[in-house]
C-alpha atoms as a PDB file:
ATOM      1  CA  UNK A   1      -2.576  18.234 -53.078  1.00  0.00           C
ATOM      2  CA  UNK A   2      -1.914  14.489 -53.432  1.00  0.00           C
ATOM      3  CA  UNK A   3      -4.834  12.078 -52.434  1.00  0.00           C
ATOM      4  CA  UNK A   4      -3.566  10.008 -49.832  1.00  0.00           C
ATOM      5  CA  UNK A   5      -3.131   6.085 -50.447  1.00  0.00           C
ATOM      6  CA  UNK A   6      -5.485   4.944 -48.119  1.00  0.00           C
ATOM      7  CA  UNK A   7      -7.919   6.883 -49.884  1.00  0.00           C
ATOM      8  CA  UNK A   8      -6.549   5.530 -53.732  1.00  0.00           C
ATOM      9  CA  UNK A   9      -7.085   2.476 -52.548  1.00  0.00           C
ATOM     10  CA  UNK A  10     -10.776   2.219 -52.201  1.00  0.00           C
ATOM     11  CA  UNK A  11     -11.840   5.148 -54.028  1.00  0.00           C
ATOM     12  CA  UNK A  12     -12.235   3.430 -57.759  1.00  0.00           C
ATOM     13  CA  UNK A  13     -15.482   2.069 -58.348  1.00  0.00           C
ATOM     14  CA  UNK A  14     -19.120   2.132 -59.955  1.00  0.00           C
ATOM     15  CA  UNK A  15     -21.642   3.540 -57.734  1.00  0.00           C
ATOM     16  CA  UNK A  16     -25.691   4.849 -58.123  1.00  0.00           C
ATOM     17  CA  UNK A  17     -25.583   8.326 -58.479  1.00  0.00           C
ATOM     18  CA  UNK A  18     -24.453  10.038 -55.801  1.00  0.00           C
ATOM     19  CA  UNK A  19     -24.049  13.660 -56.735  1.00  0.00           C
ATOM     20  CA  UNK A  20     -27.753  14.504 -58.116  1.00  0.00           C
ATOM     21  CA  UNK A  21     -29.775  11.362 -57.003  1.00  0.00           C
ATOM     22  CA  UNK A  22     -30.410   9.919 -60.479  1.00  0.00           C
ATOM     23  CA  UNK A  23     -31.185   6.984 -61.353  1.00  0.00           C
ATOM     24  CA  UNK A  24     -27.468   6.043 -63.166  1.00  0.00           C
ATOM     25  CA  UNK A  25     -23.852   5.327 -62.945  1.00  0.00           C
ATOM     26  CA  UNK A  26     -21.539   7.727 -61.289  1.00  0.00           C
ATOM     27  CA  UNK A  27     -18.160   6.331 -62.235  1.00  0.00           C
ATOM     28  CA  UNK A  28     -14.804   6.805 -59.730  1.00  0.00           C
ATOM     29  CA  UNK A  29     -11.599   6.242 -61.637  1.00  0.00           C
ATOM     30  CA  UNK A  30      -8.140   6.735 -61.836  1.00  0.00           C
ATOM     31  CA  UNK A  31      -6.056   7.621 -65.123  1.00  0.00           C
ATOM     32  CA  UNK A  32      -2.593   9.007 -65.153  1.00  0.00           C
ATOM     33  CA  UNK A  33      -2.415   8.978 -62.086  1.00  0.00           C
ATOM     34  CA  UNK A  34      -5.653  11.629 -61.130  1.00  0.00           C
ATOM     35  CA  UNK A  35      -8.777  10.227 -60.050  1.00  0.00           C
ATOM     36  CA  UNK A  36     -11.900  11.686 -62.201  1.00  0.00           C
ATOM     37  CA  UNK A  37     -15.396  11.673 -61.683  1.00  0.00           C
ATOM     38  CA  UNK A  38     -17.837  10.893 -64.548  1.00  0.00           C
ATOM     39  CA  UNK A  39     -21.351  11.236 -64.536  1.00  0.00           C
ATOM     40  CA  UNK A  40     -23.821  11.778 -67.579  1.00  0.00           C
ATOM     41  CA  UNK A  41     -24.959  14.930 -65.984  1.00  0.00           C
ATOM     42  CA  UNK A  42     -21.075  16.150 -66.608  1.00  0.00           C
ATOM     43  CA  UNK A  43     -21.531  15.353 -70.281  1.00  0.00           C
ATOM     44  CA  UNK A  44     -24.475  16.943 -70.630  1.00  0.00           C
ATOM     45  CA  UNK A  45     -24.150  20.202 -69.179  1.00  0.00           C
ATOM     46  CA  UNK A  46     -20.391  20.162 -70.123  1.00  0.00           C
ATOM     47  CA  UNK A  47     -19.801  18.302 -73.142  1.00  0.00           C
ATOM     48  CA  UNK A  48     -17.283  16.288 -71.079  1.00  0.00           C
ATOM     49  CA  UNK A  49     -18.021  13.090 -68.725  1.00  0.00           C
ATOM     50  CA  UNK A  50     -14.734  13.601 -66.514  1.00  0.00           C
ATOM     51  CA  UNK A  51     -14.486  15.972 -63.907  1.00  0.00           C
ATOM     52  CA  UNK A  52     -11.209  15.601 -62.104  1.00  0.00           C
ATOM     53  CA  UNK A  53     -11.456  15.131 -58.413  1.00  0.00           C
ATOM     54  CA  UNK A  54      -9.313  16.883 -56.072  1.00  0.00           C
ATOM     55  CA  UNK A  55      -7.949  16.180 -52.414  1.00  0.00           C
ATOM     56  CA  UNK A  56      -8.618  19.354 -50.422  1.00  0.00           C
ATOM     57  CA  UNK A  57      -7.343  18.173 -46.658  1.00  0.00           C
ATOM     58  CA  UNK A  58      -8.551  16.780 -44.016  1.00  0.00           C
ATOM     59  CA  UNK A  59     -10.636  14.016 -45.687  1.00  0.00           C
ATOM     60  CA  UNK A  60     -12.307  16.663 -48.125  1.00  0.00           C
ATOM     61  CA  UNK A  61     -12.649  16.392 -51.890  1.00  0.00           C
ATOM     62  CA  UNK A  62     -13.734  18.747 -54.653  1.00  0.00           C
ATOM     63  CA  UNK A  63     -14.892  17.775 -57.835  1.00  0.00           C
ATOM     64  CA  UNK A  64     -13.858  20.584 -60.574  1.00  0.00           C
ATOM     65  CA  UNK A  65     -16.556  22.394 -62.002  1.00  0.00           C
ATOM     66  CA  UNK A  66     -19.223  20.967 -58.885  1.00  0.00           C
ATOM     67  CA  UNK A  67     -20.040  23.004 -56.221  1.00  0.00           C
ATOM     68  CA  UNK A  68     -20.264  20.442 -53.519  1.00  0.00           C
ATOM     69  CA  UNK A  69     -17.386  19.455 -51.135  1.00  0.00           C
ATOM     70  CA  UNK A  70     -17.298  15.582 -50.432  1.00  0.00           C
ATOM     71  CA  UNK A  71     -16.225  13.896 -47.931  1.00  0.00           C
ATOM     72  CA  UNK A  72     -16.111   9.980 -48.276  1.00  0.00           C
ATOM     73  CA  UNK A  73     -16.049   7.032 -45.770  1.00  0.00           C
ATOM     74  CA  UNK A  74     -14.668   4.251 -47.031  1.00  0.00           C
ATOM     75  CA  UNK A  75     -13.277   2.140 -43.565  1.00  0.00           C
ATOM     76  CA  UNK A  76     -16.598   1.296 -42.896  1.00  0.00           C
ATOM     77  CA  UNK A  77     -18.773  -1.863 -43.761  1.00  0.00           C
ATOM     78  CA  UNK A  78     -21.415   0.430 -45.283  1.00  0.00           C
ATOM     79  CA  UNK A  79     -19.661   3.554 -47.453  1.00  0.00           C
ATOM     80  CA  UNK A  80     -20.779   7.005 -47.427  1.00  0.00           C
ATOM     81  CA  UNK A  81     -20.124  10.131 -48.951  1.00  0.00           C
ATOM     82  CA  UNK A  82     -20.846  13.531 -47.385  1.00  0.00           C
ATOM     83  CA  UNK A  83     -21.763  16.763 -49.426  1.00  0.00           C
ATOM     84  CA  UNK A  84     -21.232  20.006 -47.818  1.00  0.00           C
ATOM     85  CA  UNK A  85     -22.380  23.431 -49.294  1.00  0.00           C
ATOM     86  CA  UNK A  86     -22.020  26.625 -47.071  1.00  0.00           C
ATOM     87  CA  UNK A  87     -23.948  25.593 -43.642  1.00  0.00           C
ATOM     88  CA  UNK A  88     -25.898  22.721 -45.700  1.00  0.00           C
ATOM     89  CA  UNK A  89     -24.981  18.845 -45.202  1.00  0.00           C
ATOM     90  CA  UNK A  90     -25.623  15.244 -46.112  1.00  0.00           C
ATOM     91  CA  UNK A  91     -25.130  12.025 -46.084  1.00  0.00           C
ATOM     92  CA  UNK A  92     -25.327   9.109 -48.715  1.00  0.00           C
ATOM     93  CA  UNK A  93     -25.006   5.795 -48.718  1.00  0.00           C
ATOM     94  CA  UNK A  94     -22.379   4.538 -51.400  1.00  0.00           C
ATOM     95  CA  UNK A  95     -23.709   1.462 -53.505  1.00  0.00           C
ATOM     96  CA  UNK A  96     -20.782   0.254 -55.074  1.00  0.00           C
ATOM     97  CA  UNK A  97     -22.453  -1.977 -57.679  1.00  0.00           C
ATOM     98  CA  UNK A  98     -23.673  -1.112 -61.112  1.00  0.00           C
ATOM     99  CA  UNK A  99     -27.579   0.095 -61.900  1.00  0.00           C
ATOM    100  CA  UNK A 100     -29.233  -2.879 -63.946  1.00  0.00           C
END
């Protein structure tokens, strides 16, 4: 399923680790027209940095190969992402600038 504009528009972007807490980059970017994911923990456990990131519906993501739903909000001031696994959720505060 396509990833709607409004989403492709704001998506892109360096942010602290989001997925597993860490103290790095987790990169959002677009190539060929797919948005990836890429995070060092991707590299290490896979060998590859990229994971591609899908659009589900209804506002949900899913990162190949991460067993985590997303769900991001990007209209507000402050963005969030929210990671759902079976009856488990949470919310994180998206820092869209690089680690130093």
């Amino acid at each position: 399923m396509d990833i709607p504009d409004a989403y492709k528009e704001k998506l892109a972007g360096v942010y602290h680790d989001f997925l597993y807490g860490q103290q790095f980059n987790t990169v959002i970017k677009e190539k060929n027209g797919k948005f990836y994911v890429e995070s060092p923990f991707f590299e290490f456990f896979r060998g590859d940095k990229s994971n591609e990131l899908l659009y589900t519906k209804k506002g949900y993501f899913k990162i190949v190969d991460y067993p985590n739903l997303l769900k991001f909000n990007l209209d507000q001031e402050n963005k969030t992402v929210s990671l759902y696994r079976d009856e488990i959720s949470v919310q994180i505060d998206l820092i869209d600038n690089k680690i130093q």
